[in-house]
Every structure is written in C-alpha cells, then in structure tokens.
Protein backbone atom coordinates (compact mmCIF):
# COMPACT_ATOMS: atom_id res chain seq x y z
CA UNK A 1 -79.92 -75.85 9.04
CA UNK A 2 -80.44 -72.27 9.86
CA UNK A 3 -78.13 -70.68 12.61
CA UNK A 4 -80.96 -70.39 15.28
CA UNK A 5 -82.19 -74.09 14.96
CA UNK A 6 -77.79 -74.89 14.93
CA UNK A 7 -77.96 -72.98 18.49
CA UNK A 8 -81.52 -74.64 19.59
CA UNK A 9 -79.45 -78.33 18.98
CA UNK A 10 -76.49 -77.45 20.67
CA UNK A 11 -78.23 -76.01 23.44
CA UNK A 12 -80.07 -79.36 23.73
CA UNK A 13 -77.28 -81.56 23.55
CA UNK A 14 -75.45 -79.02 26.50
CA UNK A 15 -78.57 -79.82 28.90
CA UNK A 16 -78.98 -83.75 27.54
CA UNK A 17 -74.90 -83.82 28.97
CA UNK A 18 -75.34 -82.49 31.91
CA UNK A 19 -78.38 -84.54 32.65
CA UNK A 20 -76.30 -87.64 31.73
CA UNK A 21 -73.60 -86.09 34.07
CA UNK A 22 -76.03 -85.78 36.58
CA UNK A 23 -76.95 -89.54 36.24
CA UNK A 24 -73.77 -90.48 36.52
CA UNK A 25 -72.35 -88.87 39.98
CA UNK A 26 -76.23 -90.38 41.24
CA UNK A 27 -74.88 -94.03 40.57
CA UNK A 28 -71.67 -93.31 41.85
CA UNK A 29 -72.80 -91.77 44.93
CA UNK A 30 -74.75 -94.79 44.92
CA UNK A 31 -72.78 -97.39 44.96
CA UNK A 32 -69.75 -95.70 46.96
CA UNK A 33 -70.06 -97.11 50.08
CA UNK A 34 -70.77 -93.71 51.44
CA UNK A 35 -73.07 -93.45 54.53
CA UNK A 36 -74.81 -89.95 54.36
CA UNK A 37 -76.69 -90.91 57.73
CA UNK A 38 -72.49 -91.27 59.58
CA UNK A 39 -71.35 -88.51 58.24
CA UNK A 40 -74.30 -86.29 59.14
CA UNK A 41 -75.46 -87.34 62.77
CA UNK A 42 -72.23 -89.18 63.43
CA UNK A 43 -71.33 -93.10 63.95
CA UNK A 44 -72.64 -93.98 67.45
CA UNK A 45 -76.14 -92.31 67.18
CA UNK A 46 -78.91 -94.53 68.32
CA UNK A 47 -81.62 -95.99 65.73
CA UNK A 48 -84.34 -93.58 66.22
CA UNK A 49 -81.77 -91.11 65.34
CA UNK A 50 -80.72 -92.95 62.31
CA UNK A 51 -84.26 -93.48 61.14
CA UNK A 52 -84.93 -89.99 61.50
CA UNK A 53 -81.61 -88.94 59.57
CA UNK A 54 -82.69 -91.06 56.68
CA UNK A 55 -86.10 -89.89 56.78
CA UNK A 56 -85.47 -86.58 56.67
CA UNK A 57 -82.24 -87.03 54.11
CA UNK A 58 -85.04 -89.39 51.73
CA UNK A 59 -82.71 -92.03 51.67
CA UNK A 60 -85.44 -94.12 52.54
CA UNK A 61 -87.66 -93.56 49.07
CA UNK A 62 -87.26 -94.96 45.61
CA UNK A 63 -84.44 -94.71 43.45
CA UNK A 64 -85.95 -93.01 40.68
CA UNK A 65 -87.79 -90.32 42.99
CA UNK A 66 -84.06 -89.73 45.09
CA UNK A 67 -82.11 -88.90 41.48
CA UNK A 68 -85.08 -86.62 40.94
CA UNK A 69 -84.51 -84.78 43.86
CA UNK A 70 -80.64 -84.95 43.19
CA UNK A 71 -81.17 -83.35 39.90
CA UNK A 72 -83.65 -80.84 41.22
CA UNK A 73 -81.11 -79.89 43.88
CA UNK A 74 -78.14 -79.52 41.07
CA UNK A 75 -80.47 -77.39 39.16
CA UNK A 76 -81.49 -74.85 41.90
CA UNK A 77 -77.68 -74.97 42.97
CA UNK A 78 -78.47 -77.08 45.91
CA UNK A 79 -74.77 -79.49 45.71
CA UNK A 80 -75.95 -80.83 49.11
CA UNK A 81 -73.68 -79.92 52.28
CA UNK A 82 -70.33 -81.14 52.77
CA UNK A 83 -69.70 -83.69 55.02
CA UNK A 84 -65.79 -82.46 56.07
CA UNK A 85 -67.00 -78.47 56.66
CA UNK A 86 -70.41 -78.79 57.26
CA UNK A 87 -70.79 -76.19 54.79
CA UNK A 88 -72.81 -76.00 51.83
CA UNK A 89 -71.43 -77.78 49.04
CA UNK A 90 -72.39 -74.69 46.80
CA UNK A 91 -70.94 -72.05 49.52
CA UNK A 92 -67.50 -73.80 49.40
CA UNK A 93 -67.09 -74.04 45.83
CA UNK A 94 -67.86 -69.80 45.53
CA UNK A 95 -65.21 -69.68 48.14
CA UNK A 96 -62.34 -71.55 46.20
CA UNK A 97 -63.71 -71.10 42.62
CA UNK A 98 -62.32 -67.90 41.37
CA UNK A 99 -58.64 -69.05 42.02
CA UNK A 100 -59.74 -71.85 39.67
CA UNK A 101 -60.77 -69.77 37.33
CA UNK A 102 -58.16 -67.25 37.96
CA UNK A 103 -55.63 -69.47 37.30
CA UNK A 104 -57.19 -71.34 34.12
CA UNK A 105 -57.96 -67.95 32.12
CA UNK A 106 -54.33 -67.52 32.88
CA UNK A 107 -53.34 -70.29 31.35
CA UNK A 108 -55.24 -69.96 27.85
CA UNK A 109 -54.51 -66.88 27.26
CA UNK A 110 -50.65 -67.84 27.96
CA UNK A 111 -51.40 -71.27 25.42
CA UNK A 112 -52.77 -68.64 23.24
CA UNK A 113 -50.06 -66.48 22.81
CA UNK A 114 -47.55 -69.21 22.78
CA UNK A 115 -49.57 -70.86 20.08
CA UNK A 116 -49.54 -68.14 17.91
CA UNK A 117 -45.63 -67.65 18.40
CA UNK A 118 -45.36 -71.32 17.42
CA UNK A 119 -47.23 -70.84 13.99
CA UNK A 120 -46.09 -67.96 13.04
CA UNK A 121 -42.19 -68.80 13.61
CA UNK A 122 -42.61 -71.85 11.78
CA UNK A 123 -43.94 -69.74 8.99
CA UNK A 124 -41.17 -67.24 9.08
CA UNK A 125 -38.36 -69.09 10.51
CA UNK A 126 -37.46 -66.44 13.07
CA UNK A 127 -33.89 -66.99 14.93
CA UNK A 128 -34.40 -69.59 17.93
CA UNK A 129 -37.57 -70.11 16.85
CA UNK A 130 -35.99 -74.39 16.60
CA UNK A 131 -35.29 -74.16 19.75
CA UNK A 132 -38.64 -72.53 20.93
CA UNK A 133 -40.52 -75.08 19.23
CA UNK A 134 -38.54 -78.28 20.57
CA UNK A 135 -39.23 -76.73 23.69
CA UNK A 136 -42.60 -76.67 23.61
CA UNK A 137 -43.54 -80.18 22.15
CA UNK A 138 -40.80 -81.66 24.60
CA UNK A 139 -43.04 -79.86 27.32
CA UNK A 140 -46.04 -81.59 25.55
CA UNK A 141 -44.85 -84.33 25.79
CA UNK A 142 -44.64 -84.37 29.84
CA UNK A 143 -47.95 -84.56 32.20
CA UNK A 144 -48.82 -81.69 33.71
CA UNK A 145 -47.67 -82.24 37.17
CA UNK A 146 -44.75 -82.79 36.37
CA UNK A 147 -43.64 -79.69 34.14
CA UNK A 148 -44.88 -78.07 37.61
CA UNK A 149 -41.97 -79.99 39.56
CA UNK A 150 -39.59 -79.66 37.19
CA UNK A 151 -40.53 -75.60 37.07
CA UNK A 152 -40.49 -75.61 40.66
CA UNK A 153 -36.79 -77.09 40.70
CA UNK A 154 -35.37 -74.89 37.33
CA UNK A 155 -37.57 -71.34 38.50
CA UNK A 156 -37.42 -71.31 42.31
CA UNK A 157 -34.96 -73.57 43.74
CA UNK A 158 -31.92 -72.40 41.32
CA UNK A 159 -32.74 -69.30 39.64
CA UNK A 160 -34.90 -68.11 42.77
CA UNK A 161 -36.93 -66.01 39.92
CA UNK A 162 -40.18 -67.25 40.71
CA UNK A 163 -42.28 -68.22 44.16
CA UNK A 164 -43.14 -72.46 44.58
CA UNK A 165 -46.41 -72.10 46.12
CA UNK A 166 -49.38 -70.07 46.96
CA UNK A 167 -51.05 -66.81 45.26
CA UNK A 168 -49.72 -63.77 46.82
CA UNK A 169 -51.10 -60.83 45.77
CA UNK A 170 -54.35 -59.52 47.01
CA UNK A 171 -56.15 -62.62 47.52
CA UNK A 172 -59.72 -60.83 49.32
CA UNK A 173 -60.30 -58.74 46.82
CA UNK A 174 -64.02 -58.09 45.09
CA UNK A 175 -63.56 -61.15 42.58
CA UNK A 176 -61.41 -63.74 44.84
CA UNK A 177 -58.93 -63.21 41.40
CA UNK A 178 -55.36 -62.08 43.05
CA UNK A 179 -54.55 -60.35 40.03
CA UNK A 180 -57.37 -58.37 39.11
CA UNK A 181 -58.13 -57.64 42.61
CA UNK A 182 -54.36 -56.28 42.91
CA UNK A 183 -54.99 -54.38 39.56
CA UNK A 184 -58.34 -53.30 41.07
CA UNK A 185 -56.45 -52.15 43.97
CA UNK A 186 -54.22 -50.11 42.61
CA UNK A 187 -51.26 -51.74 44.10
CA UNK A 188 -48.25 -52.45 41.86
CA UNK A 189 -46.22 -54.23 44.13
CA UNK A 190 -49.31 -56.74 45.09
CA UNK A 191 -49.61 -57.26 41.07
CA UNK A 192 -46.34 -58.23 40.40
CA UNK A 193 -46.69 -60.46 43.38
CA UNK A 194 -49.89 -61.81 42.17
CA UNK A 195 -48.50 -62.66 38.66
CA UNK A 196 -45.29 -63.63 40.18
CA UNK A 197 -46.98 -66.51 41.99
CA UNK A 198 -49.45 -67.38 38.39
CA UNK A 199 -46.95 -67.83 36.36
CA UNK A 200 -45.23 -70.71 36.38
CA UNK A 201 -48.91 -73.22 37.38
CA UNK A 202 -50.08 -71.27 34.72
CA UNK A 203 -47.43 -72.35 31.86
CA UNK A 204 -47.32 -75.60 33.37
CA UNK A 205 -50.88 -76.08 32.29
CA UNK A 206 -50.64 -73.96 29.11
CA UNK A 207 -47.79 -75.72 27.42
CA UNK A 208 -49.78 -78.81 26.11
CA UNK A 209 -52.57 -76.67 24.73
CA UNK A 210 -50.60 -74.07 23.04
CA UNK A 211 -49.19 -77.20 20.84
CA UNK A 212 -52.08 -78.32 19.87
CA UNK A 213 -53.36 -74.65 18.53
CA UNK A 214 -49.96 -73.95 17.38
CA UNK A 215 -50.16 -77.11 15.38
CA UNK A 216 -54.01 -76.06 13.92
CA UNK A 217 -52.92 -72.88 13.22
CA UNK A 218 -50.00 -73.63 11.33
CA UNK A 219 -52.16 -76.08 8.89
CA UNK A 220 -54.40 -73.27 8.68
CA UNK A 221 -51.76 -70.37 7.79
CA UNK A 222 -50.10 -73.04 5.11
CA UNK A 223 -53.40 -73.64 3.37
CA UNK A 224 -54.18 -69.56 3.63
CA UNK A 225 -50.69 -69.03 1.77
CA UNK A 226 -51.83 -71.11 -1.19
CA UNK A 227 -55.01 -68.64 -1.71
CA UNK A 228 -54.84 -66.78 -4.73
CA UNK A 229 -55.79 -62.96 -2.82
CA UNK A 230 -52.39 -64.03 -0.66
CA UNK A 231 -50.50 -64.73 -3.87
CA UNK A 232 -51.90 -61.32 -5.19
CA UNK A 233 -50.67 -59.53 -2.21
CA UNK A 234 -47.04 -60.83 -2.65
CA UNK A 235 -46.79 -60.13 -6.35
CA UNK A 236 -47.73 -56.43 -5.26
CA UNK A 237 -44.31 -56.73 -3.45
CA UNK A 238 -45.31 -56.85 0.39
CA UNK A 239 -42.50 -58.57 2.62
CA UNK A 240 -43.79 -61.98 4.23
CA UNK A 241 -44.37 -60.52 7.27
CA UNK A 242 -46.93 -58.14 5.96
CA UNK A 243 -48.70 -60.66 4.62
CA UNK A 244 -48.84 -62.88 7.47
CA UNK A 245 -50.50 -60.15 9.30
CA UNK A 246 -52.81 -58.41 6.84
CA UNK A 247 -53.74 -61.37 5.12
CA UNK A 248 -53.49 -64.84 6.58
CA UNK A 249 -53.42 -64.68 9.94
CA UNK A 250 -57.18 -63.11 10.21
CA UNK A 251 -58.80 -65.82 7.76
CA UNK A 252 -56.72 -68.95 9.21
CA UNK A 253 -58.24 -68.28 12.79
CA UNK A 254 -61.82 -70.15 12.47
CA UNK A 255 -60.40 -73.87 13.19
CA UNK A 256 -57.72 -72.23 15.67
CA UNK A 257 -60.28 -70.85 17.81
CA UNK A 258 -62.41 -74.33 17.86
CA UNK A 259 -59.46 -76.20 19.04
CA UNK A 260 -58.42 -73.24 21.52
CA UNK A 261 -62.09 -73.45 23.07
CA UNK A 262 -61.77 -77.57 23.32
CA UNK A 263 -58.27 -77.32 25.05
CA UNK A 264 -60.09 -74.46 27.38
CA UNK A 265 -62.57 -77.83 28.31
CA UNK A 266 -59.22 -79.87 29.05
CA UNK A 267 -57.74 -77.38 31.09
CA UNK A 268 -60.63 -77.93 34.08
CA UNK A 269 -59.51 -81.22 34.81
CA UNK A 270 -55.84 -80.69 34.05
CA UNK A 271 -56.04 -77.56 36.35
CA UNK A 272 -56.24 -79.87 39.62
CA UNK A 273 -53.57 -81.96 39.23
CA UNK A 274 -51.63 -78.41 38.97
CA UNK A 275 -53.20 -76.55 41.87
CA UNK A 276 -51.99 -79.36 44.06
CA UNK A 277 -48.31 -79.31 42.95
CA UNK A 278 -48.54 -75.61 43.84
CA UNK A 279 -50.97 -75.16 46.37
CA UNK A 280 -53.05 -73.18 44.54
CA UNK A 281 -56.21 -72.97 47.01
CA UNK A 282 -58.94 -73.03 44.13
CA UNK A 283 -61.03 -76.21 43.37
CA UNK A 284 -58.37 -78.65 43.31
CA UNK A 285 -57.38 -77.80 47.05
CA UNK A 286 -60.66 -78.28 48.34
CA UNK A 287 -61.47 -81.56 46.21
CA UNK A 288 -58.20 -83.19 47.55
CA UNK A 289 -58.75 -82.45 51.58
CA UNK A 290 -62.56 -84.09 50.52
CA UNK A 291 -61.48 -87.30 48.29
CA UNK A 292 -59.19 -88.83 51.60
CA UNK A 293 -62.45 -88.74 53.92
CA UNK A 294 -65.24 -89.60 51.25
CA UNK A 295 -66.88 -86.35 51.12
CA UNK A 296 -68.66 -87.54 47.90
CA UNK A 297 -71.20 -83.98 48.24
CA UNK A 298 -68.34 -82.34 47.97
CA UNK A 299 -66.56 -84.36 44.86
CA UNK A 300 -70.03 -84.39 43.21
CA UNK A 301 -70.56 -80.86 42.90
CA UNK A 302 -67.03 -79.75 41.93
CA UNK A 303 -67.42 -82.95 39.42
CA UNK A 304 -70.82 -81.49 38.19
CA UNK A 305 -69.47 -77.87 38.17
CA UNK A 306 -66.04 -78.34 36.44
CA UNK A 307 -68.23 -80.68 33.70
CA UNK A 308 -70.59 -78.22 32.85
CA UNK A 309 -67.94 -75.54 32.57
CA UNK A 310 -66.49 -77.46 30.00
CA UNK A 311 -69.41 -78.52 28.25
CA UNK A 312 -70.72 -74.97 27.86
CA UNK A 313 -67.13 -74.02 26.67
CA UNK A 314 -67.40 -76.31 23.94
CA UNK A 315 -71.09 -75.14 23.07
CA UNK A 316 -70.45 -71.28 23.03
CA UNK A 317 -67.37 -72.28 20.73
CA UNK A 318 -69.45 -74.09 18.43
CA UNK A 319 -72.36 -71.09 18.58
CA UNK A 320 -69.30 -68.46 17.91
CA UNK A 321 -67.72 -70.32 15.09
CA UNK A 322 -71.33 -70.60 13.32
CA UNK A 323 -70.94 -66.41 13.79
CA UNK A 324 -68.18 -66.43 12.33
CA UNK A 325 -68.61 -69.17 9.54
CA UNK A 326 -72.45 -69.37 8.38
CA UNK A 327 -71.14 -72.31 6.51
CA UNK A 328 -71.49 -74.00 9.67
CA UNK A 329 -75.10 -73.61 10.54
CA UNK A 330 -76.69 -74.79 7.29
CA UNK A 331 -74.27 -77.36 6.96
C-alpha cells in the first residue's frame, strides 16, 4: 500500500468515526427524555407557542432529515445552543477549552518524561530507581480521581507545597493557557503560579500513561540491545550509558510513540474526572454544571469534540509512524 493511499484510508476511517459518533449522540439525544421545546420557550408556554418552537426547532420532521441537519450543524460547528447559558454550544466550549487542553498537553508531556525515566532506569538500574518504579505502577494501579485526592491530602494539606484548586496564573491571556499566557507575559511570579496550580491534576492524569510507555519502551530498548550495531558499539568499549543514548534509545522510539499518541486519546476522557477533583474550569467544569439539568446540547458537543480530538490523535499517530517507518504503509 503506498504511503498516500495508507493516509487516504485513515483519513476515511477518521470521518466514517465521527459520522458514527455523530449517529450516536442523535439516538441518544433521542431517546433522553429531553424536551428541547421546555428548555427553550420554557414549561408553561401556551400551544401555539409550542407548535411554533417545534416548528421552527424541526422537531416536527422526519427522523432521517433531523440527524441530517444534526450532522450538518456539527460539521459547520453549529453544537446547537445550550439550554443552562443560553449560549452557543460552540461559544462555550472556546471559552473553557484551552484549560482542557492546557492541562492535558501538560500531562503527556509529564507521562512522557516519566516514561522515559522508567525505561531507561530499568535498563541501567540507577539508585532509587525500585522505588521510582513501584511508585509509579502503584499509582497505575489507582483511578484517576483518586491519585488527585490523595495528592490533594499528601501536597497541600501536609506539605502545603502545592495549591488544591484552581489555575492561578494569568488565566485571560491571548490563548486562555495560564502558563503560556504567564510566559507570554513576561511575568515570573504568575508562571510559577500557573505551574504551581498544573502540577499536581497534571501528574494525577499522567501517571497511568507514563506506565504504559514506560512499559513499551522498555520492550523496545531490550530488543534494540540484542542488535548486532549495539553489540558493535560496546565491543568498541563505550560505557552503557553511551550506548543507551547514541544507539538504542533513537531506534526503540517507533512503538513508544504509537502507544504515547493512544494514551494522548485516553487522556480526554480521563481529563474530566480530574478537572472536577480540582476545579479546573476547562471542559469538565462546564460538562458537570450541564449533566445535573439535562443540557444534552451542551454534553453532545463536548462528547462530539473530546471524540474527535481523540480520534484525530490516533490518525496523525498512525500517518507519523508511516513517516517514520515506510514499512508501515506498504504493509
């Protein structure tokens, strides 16, 4: 299969997802009980005013044509309007988005790091690396939500290193991101605060995937070490660390960097149970004030936007790795 076909079918399969997405939040929105007519005009309007609501809202036409123009409206970015603000669906979700995102680049680049820390000292058996490790797959082990509680309790409420809630920083900044805005500010104090306040939502969410791309990357580094060029290297004399870095570590990070891109996916759902142990304010705020009143505009949309952000993860991953590995397009 040549590469630009391999990027044609994944392309494909992202839009075939989405539209199956799309189908789905249409038959849940269907069949939720949800009265769009209520929540527009209000409860006590008379019946003219009802039958003009649905009228005008098309709840009145055929199934088939209504998911058309709910797909239409998810294509031109038209999420509907929220029932709680009154807002556009689409408007709210710019408004709490980048603390989403803020918070889950964070994250994977902290699950990145601590991934690579993970293979490497179980390759060179650094001091306390035992420890480091037990650590981090008894972390694992625990749901997200709570490794934020029990942070909360260890980092702020007996060490007092580290704030419980909220963003700090500068958080009205050009990007809506509290630490690059208080980078692009120039203000040291408001970027300490700012990363201060990331920190510890941010590890909470990173510690699962940086075990699973520790864990890939390990297999990878083992199988590298067995190559005859690495066994050439160390018969030239070079110390194990040398090797590690010149040799292994670059040609073991294909399969790493697949697994790092699908635990990027996971981290869009795992990222709202987080924001609302630390009141956050990105996506996870907002869908949890909507869920209680049955905004379902509002869950739809950050449903449809949180899936497709994982979906096209996953797809540039796969259209990278093919870069990378040429193998993988004609395979």
């Amino acid at each position: 299969m040549s590469r630009l076909r391999f990027v044609g079918v994944r392309l494909a399969s992202l839009l075939g997802l989405l539209g199956v997405l799309s189908l789905v939040l249409f038959l849940l929105q269907e069949v939720s009980g949800a009265d769009p007519v209520a929540a527009t005009i209000g409860g006590n309007a008379s019946p003219d005013a009802v039958a003009a609501a649905r009228e005008r809202l098309g709840l009145d036409d055929p199934a088939p044509q209504r998911y058309l123009a709910f797909l239409g409206g998810l294509l031109t970015g038209d999420l509907g309007t929220s029932f709680r603000t009154r807002r556009p669906v689409a408007e709210d979700i710019m408004a709490y988005l980048p603390a989403t995102l803020e918070l889950v680049l964070v994250a994977f680049l902290l699950a990145l790091l601590l991934g690579v820390l993970f293979a490497v000292s179980s390759m060179l058996r650094w001091p306390l690396s035992g420890l480091f490790r037990g650590l981090l797959f008894v972390g694992s082990a625990a749901p997200t939500f709570m490794l934020g509680i029990v942070g909360i309790i260890v980092f702020y409420k007996l060490a007092g290193w580290l704030p419980a809630s909220g963003r700090g920083g500068v958080t009205d900044g050009l990007t809506g991101m509290s630490v690059l805005d208080s980078v692009l500010a120039g203000d040291p104090a408001a970027t300490g605060d700012a990363l201060a306040h990331v920190v510890m939502p941010a590890l909470a969410l990173a510690v699962g995937p940086a075990l699973a791309v520790g864990r890939v990357l390990r297999s990878s580094l083992t199988e590298t070490l067995r190559s005859d060029h690495v066994r050439t290297a160390t018969a030239k004399g070079l110390t194990e660390s040398q090797v590690l870095r010149g040799h292994v570590l670059r040609n073991s990070l294909g399969a790493s960097l697949s697994m790092g891109a699908l635990q990027l996916g996971f981290m869009f759902g795992g990222v709202l149970l987080v924001e609302g142990v630390f009141t956050w304010g990105g996506l996870g705020s907002y869908l949890s004030a909507s869920l209680p009143v049955s905004d379902f505009p509002a869950v739809a949309g950050v449903t449809f936007v949180l899936g497709g952000l994982y979906v096209a993860v996953n797809t540039a991953a796969d259209v990278l790795q093919s870069v990378a590995d040429p193998r993988i397009s004609v395979s």
